[in-house]
Every structure is written in C-alpha cells, then in structure tokens.
C-alpha atoms as a PDB file:
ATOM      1  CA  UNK A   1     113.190  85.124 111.908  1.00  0.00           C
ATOM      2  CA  UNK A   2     111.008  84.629 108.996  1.00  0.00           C
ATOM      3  CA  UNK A   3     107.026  84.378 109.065  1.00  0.00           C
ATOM      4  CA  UNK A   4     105.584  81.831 106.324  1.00  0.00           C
ATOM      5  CA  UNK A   5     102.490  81.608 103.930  1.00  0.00           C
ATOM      6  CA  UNK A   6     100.485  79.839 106.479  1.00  0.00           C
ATOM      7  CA  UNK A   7     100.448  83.181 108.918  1.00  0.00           C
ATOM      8  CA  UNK A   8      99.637  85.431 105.809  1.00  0.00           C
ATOM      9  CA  UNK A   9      95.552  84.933 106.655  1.00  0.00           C
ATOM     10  CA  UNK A  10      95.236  86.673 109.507  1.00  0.00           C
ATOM     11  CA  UNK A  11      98.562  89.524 108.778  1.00  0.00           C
ATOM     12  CA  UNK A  12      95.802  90.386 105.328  1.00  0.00           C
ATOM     13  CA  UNK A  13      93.371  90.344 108.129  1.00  0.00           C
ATOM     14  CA  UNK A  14      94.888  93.323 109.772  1.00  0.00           C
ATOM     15  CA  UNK A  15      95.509  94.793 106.300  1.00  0.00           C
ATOM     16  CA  UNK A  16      91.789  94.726 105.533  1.00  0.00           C
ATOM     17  CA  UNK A  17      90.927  96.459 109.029  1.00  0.00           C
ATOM     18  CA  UNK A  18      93.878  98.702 108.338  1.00  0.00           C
ATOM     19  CA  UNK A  19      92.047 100.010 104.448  1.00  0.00           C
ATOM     20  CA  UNK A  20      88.794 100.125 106.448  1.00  0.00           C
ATOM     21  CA  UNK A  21      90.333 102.976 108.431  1.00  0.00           C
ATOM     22  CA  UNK A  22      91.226 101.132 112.054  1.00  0.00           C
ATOM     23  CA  UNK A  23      94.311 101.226 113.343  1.00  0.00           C
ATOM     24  CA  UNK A  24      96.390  97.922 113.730  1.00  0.00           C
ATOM     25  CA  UNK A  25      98.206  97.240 117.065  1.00  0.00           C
ATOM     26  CA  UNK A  26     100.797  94.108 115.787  1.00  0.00           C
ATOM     27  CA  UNK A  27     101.803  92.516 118.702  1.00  0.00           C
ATOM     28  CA  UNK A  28     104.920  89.994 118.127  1.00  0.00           C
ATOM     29  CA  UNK A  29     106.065  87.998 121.325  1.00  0.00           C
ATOM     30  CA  UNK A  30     109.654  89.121 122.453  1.00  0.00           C
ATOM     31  CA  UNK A  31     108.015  87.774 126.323  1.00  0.00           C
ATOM     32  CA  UNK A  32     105.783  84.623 125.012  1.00  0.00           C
ATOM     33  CA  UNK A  33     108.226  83.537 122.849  1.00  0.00           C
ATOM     34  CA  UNK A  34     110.519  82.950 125.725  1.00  0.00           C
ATOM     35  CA  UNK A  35     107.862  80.345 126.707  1.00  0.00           C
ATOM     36  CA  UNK A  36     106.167  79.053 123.788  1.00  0.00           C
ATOM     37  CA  UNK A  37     102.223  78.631 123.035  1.00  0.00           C
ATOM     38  CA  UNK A  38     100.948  74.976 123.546  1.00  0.00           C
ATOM     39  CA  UNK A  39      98.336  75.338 121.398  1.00  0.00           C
ATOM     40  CA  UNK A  40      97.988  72.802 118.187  1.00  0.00           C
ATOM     41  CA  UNK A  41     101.842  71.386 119.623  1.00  0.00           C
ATOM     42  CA  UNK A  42     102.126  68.093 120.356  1.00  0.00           C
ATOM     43  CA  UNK A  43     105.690  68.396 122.108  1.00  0.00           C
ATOM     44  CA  UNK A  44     107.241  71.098 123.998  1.00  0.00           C
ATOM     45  CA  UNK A  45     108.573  73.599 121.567  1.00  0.00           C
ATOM     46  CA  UNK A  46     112.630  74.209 122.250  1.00  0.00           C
ATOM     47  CA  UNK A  47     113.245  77.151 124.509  1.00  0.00           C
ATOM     48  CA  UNK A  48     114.728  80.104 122.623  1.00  0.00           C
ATOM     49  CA  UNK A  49     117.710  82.460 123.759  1.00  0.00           C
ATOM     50  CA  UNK A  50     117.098  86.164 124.464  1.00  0.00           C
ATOM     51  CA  UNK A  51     119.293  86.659 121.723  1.00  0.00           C
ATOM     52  CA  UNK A  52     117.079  84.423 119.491  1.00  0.00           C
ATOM     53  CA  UNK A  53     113.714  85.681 120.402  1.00  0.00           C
ATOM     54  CA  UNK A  54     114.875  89.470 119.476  1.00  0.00           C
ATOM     55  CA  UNK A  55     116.673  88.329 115.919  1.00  0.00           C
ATOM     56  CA  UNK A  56     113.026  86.912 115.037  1.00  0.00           C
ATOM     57  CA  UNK A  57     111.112  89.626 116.140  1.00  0.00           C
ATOM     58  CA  UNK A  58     113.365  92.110 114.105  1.00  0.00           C
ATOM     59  CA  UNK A  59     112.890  89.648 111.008  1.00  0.00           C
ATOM     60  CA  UNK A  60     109.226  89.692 111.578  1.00  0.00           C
ATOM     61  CA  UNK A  61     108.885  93.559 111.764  1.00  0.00           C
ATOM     62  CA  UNK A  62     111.049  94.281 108.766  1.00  0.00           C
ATOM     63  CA  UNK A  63     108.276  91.696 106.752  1.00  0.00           C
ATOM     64  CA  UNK A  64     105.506  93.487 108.136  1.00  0.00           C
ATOM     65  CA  UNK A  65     106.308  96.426 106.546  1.00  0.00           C
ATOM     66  CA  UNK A  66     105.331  94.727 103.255  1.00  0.00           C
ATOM     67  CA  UNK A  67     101.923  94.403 104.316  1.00  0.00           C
ATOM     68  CA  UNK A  68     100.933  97.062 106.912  1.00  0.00           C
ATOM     69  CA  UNK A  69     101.337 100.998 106.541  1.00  0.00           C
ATOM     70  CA  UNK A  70     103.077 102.441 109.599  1.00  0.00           C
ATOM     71  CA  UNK A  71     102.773 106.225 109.153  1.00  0.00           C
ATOM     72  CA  UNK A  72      99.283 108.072 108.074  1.00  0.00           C
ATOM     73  CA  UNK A  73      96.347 108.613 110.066  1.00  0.00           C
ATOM     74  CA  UNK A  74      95.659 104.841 110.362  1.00  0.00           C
ATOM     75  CA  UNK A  75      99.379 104.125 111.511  1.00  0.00           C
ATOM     76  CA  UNK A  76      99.963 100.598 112.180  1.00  0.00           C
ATOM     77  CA  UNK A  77     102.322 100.417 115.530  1.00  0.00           C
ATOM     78  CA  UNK A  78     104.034  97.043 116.568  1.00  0.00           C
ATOM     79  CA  UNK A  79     104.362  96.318 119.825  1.00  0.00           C
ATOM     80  CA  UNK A  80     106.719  93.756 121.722  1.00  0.00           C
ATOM     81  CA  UNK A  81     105.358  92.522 124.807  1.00  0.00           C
ATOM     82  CA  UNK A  82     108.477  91.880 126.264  1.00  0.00           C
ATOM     83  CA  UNK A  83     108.668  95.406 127.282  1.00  0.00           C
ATOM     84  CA  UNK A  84     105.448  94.821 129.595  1.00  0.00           C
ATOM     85  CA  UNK A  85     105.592  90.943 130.778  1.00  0.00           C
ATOM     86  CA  UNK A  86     109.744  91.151 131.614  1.00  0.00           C
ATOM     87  CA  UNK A  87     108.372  93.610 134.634  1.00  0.00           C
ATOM     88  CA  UNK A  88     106.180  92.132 136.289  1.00  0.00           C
ATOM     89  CA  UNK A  89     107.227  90.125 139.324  1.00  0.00           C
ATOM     90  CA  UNK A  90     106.167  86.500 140.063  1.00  0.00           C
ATOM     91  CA  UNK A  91     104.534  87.375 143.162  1.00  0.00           C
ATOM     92  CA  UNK A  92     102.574  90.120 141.677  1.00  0.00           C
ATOM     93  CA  UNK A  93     101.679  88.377 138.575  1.00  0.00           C
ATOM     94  CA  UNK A  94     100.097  85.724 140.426  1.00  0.00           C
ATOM     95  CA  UNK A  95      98.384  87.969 143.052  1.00  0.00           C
ATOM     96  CA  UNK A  96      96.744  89.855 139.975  1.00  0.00           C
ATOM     97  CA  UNK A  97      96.500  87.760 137.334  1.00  0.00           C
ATOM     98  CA  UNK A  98      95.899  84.432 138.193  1.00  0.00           C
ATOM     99  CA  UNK A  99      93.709  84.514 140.696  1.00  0.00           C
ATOM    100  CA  UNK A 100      91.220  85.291 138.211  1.00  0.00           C
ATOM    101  CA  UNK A 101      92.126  81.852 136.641  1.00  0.00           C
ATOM    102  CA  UNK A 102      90.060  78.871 137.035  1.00  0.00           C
ATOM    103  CA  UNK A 103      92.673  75.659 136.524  1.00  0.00           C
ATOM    104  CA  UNK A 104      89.819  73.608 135.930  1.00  0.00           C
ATOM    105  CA  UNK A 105      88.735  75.498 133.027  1.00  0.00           C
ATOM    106  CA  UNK A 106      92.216  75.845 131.809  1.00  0.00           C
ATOM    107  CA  UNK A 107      92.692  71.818 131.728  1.00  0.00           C
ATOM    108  CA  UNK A 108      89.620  71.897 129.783  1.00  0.00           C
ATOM    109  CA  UNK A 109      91.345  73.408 127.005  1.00  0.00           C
ATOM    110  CA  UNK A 110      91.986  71.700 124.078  1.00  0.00           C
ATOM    111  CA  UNK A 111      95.464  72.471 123.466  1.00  0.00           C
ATOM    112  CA  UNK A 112      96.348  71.575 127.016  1.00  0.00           C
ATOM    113  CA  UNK A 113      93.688  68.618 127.770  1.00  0.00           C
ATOM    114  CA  UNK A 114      95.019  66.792 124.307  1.00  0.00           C
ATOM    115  CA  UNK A 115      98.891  67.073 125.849  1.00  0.00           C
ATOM    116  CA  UNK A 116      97.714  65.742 129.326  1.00  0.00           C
ATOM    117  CA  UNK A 117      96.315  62.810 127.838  1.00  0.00           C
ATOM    118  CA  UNK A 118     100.045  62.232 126.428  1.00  0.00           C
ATOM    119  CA  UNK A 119     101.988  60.042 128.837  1.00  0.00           C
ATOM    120  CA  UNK A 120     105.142  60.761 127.381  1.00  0.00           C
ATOM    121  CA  UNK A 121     105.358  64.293 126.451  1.00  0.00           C
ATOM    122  CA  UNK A 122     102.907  65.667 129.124  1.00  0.00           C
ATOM    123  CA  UNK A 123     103.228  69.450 129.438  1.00  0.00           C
ATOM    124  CA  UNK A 124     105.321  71.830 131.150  1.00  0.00           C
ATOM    125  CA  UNK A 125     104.222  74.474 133.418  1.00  0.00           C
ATOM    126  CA  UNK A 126     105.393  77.685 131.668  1.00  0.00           C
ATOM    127  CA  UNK A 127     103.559  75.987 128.319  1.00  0.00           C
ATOM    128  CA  UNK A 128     100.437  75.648 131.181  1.00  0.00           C
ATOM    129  CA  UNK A 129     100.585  79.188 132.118  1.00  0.00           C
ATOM    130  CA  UNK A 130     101.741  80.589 128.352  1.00  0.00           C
ATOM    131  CA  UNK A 131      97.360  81.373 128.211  1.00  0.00           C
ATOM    132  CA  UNK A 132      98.048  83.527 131.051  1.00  0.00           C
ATOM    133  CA  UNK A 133     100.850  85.613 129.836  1.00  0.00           C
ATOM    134  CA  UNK A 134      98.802  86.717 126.412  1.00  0.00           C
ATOM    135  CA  UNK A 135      95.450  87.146 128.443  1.00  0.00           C
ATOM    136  CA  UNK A 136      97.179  89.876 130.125  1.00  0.00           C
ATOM    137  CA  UNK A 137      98.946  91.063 126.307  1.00  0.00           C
ATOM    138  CA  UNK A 138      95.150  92.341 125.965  1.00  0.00           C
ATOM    139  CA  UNK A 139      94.380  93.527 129.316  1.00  0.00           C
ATOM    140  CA  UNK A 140      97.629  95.754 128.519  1.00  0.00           C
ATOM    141  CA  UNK A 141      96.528  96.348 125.342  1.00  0.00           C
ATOM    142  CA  UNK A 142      93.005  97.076 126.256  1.00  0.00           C
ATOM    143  CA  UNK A 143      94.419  99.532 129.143  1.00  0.00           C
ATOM    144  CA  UNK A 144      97.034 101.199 127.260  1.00  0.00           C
ATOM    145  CA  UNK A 145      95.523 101.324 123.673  1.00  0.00           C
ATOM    146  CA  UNK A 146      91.720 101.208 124.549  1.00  0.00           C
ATOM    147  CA  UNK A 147      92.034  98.051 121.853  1.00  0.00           C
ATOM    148  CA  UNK A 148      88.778  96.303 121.741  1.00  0.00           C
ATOM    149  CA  UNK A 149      89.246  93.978 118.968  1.00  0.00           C
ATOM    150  CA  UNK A 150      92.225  90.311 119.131  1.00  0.00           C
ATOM    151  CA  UNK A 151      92.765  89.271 115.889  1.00  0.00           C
ATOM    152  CA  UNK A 152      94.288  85.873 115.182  1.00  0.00           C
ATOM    153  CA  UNK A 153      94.605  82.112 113.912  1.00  0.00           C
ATOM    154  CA  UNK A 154      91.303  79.935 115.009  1.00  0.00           C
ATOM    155  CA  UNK A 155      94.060  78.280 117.394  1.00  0.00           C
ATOM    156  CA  UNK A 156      94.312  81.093 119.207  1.00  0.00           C
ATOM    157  CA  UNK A 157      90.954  81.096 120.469  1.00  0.00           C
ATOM    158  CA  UNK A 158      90.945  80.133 123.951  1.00  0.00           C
ATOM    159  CA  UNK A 159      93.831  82.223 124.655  1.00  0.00           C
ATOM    160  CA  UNK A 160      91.564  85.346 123.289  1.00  0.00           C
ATOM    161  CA  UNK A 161      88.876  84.295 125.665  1.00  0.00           C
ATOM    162  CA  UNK A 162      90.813  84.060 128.509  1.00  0.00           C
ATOM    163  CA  UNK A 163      91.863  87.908 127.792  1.00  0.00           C
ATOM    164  CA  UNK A 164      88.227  89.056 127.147  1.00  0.00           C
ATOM    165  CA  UNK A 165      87.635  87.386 130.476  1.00  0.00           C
ATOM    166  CA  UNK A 166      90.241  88.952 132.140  1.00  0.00           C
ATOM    167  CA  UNK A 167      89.591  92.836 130.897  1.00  0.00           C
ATOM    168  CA  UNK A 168      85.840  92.168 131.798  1.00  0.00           C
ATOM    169  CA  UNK A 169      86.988  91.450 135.345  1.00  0.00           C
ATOM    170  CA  UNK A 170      89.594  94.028 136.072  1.00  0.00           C
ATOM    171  CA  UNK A 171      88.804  96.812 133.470  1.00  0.00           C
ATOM    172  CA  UNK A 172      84.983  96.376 133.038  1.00  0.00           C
ATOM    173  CA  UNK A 173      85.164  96.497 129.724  1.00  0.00           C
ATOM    174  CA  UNK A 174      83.619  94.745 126.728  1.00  0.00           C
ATOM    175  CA  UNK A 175      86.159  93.439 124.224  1.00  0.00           C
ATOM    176  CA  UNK A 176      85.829  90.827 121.570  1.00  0.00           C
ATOM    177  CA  UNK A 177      87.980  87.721 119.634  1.00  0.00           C
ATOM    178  CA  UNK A 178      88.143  87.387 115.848  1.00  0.00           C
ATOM    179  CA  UNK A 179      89.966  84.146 114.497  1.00  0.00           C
ATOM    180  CA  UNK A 180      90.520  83.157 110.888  1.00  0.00           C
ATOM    181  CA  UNK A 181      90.341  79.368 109.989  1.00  0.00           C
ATOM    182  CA  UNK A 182      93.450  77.542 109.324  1.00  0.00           C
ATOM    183  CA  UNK A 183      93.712  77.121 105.620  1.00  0.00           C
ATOM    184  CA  UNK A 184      93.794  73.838 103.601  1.00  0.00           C
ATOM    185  CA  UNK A 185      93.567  73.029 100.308  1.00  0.00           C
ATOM    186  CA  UNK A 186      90.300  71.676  98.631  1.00  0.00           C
ATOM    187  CA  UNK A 187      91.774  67.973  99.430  1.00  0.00           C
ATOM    188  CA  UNK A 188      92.029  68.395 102.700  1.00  0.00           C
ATOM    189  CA  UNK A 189      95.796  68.786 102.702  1.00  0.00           C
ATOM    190  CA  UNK A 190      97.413  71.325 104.630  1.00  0.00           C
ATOM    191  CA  UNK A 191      98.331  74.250 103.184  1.00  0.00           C
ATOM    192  CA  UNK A 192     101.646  76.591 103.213  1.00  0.00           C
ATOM    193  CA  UNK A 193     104.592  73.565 102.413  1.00  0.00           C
ATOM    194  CA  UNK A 194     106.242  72.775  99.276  1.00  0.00           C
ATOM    195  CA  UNK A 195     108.677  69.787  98.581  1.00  0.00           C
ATOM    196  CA  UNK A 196     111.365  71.653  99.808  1.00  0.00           C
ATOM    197  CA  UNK A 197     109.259  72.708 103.513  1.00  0.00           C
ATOM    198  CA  UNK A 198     108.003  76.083 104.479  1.00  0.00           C
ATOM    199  CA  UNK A 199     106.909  78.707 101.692  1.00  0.00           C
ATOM    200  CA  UNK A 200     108.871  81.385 103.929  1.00  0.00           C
ATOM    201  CA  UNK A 201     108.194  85.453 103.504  1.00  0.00           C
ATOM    202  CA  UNK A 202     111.539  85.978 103.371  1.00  0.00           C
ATOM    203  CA  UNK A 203     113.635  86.076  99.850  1.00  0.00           C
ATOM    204  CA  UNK A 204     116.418  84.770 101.697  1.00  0.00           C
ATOM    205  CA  UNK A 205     114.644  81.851 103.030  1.00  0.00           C
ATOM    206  CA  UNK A 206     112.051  80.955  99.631  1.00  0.00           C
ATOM    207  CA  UNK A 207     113.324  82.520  96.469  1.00  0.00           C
ATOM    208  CA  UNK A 208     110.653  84.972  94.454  1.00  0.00           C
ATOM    209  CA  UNK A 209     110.799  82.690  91.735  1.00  0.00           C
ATOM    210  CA  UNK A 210     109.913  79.509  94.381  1.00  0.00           C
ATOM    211  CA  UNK A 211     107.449  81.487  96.013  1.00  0.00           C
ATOM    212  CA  UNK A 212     105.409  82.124  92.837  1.00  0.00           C
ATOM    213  CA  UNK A 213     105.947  78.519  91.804  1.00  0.00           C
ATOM    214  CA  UNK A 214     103.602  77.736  94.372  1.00  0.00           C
ATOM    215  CA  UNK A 215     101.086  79.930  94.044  1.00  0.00           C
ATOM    216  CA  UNK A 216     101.133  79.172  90.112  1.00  0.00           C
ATOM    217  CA  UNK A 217     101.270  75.176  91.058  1.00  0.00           C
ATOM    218  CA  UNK A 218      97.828  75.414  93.190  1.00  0.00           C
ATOM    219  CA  UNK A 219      95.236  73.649  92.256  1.00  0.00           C
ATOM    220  CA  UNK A 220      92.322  75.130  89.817  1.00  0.00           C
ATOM    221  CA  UNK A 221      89.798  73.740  92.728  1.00  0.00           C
ATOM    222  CA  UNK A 222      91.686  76.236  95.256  1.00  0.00           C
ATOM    223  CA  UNK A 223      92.092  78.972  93.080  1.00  0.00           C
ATOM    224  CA  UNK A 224      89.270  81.119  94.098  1.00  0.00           C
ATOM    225  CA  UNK A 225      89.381  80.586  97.703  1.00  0.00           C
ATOM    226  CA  UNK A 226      92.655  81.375  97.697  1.00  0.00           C
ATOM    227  CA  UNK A 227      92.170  84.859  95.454  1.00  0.00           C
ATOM    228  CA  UNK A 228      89.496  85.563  98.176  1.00  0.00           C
ATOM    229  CA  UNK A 229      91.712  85.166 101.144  1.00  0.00           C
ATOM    230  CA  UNK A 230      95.261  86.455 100.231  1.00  0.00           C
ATOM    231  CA  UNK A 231      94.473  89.447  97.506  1.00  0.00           C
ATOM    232  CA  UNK A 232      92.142  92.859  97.371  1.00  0.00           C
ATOM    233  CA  UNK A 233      90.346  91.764  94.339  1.00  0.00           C
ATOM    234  CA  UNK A 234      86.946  92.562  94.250  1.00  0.00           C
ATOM    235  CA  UNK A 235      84.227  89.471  94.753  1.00  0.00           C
ATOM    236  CA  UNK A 236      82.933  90.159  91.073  1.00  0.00           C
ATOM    237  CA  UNK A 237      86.550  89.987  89.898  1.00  0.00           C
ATOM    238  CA  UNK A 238      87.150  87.160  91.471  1.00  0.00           C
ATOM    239  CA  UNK A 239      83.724  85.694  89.991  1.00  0.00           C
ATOM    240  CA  UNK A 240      84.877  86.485  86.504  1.00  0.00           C
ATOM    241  CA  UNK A 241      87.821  85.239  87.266  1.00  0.00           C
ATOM    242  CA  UNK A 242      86.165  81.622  88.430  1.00  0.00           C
ATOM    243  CA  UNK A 243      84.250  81.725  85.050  1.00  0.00           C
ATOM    244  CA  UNK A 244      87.103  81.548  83.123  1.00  0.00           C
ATOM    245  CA  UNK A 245      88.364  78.727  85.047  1.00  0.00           C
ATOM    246  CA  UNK A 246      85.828  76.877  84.474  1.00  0.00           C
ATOM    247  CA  UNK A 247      85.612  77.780  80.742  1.00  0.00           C
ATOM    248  CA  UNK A 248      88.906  77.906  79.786  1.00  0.00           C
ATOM    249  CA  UNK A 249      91.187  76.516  82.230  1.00  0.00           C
ATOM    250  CA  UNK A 250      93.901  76.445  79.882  1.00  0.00           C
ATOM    251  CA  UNK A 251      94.763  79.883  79.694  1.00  0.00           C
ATOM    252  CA  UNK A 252      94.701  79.908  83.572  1.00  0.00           C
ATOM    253  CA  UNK A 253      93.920  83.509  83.986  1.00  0.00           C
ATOM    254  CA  UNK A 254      93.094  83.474  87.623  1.00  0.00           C
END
C-alpha cells in the first residue's frame, strides 16, 4: 500500500511533464496486479487478494497526491485498469489481442528468457502473458485518452513496446516509450534501502525524521545526481551547489 524512494524517478517524471503543461494519465494496476509483472523477478511474485490489490491502489493514490496536481487545466487523472481488463472475456482477449503476439519474440525477452533458463523457478503462464495485459493498458489508453506518450522504469521497456506495437496494428497510430534508468549510487550499490529495508513514501511505514536521514546520509559523490533527479532546482543551482561541495564539503550545503 505504500510506493518507495526507488519509484520516485519516474512519479517526478510525470511531475516534470505535468509543469510543462501535459496532462498525466497515472495508471496503477488494480487488473495486473492480480497477476504480477515478471520483469527484473527472479521468482513468481505471491498472488494478491482482490481485497489486497484495492487497499494498495488506494494507498498509492492518496501518495500521489503529494506529487501530481489533480484539478487545473493540466489535471492529472488516475486510472485503474481493473475497470477495463476485468471485462474482457478469455475468448475475446485472445481472438483480439494475442493474435497479434509473436511467442517467439516474447521468449526473447529478457525478463522472461532469464526465468526460462531457471530450472527451478521457471515461469508461470499468467507472469508469461502479464506483457499482454499492459500492451493493451495503452491500446486503451491510446483509444480512450488519445495518450501518445508510456512513461516508466527502464524495466518496463519491452512491455511499452509490445503496446506501441499493438496500437500501430489495431489503431494505426504512432505512439512512443520513455523509460528512466534505475538509480544507483556512485558505487554501484543499489539505491532506495536503508538498514532497516525500504525508504517507504508513507509516514506510517518510514518516519519523516528516517526519511531525511537518508537523504542527509548520501554520499557527497551522489549528491548532485541525486538533486538533478528528485528536485526542481535549476541546473545552475545545482552547479553552485556542486561547487560548494567540492570547496567546502563541510558545511554540506547541497
């Protein structure tokens, strides 16, 4: 029910578009999440309840809010798509849908080649067919919204594709994938844990005072990329801001 610091990159991403004037579509996954995305997973994730899957994605909206502005002329609008995918039939879905689905190009995908290759875990067939179900999230989207634009983590990039594809083919339209790189630290390391685990959104989860103990704990080295990705600051703030690092890291201004 809680979103963490790692999924802040590409939720800033929308907030960027959002100042620039567009008009954010948030899409959280009431359907998916019934099935659960393969991609950078090396073991089935565990199924979720209905009842689960609709606590999160009321947790998630509320900490949206924070970020995104849903009223004015660029109003933000979130969308659930289990109000599209629990219609469809499973005759239909495959009549429509995936027949426009090469299997061979789907087991070249990383996320599901690396799992086949796995002896013991393997992977299931609703994790096979989860690139399906969010192909047609921007077919619907695409349709419904005229949105020409998927935002998302760099994992997420085959499962963009594979919805480009899909509204070329049945909507004749162009549409296009943006995807933000995972972030790590300057050592490599991944980034968004703390001793303790997650660095959650939620005050309940990761106290205000822990949550700015580890943005105050990163390292000088990761300072500036990390102004760059997660604030508005200005570049030649941020550059003034690098000076003084290097200057006089004591005073640790950035």
């Amino acid at each position: 029910d809680s979103l963490h610091v790692g999924s802040l990159l590409p939720i800033l991403g929308l907030a960027h578009f959002q100042r620039a004037g567009h008009r954010p579509l948030v899409l959280v996954g009431g359907g998916t999440g019934m099935i659960g995305d393969p991609s950078g997973k090396t073991a089935e994730r565990s199924l979720l309840t209905a009842e689960e899957v609709e606590r999160n994605v009321a947790g998630i909206r509320k900490q949206l809010e924070h970020f995104l502005d849903f009223e004015g002329p660029a109003a933000a609008r979130m969308l659930n798509n289990a109000d599209w995918l629990g219609k469809l039939s499973f005759i239909e879905f495959l009549r429509d849908v995936g027949k426009h689905f090469s299997v061979n190009v789907m087991l070249s995908r990383e996320s599901v080649s690396r799992r086949l290759q796995d002896r013991e875990q393997g992977i299931s067939y609703p994790e096979f067919s989860y690139s399906l179900l969010q192909a047609y999230d921007y077919l619907h989207l695409c349709r419904e919204f005229d949105c020409r634009l998927q935002v998302g983590g760099s994992d997420q990039w085959g499962n963009i594709v594979a919805g480009m594809d899909l509204s070329r083919r049945l909507l004749q339209r162009d549409t296009f994938g943006l995807t933000f790189p995972l972030v790590t630290k300057a050592d490599g390391a991944k980034f968004g844990k703390s001793e303790s685990g997650n660095v959650w959104l939620d005050s309940e989860r990761t106290s205000p005072y822990k949550f700015y103990q580890f943005w105050i704990n990163q390292s000088d080295a990761d300072t500036p990329g990390f102004l760059r990705f997660f604030t508005f600051l200005r570049q030649e703030e941020i550059r003034d801001l690098e000076r003084q690092i290097a200057e006089e890291p004591h005073l640790r201004a950035a």
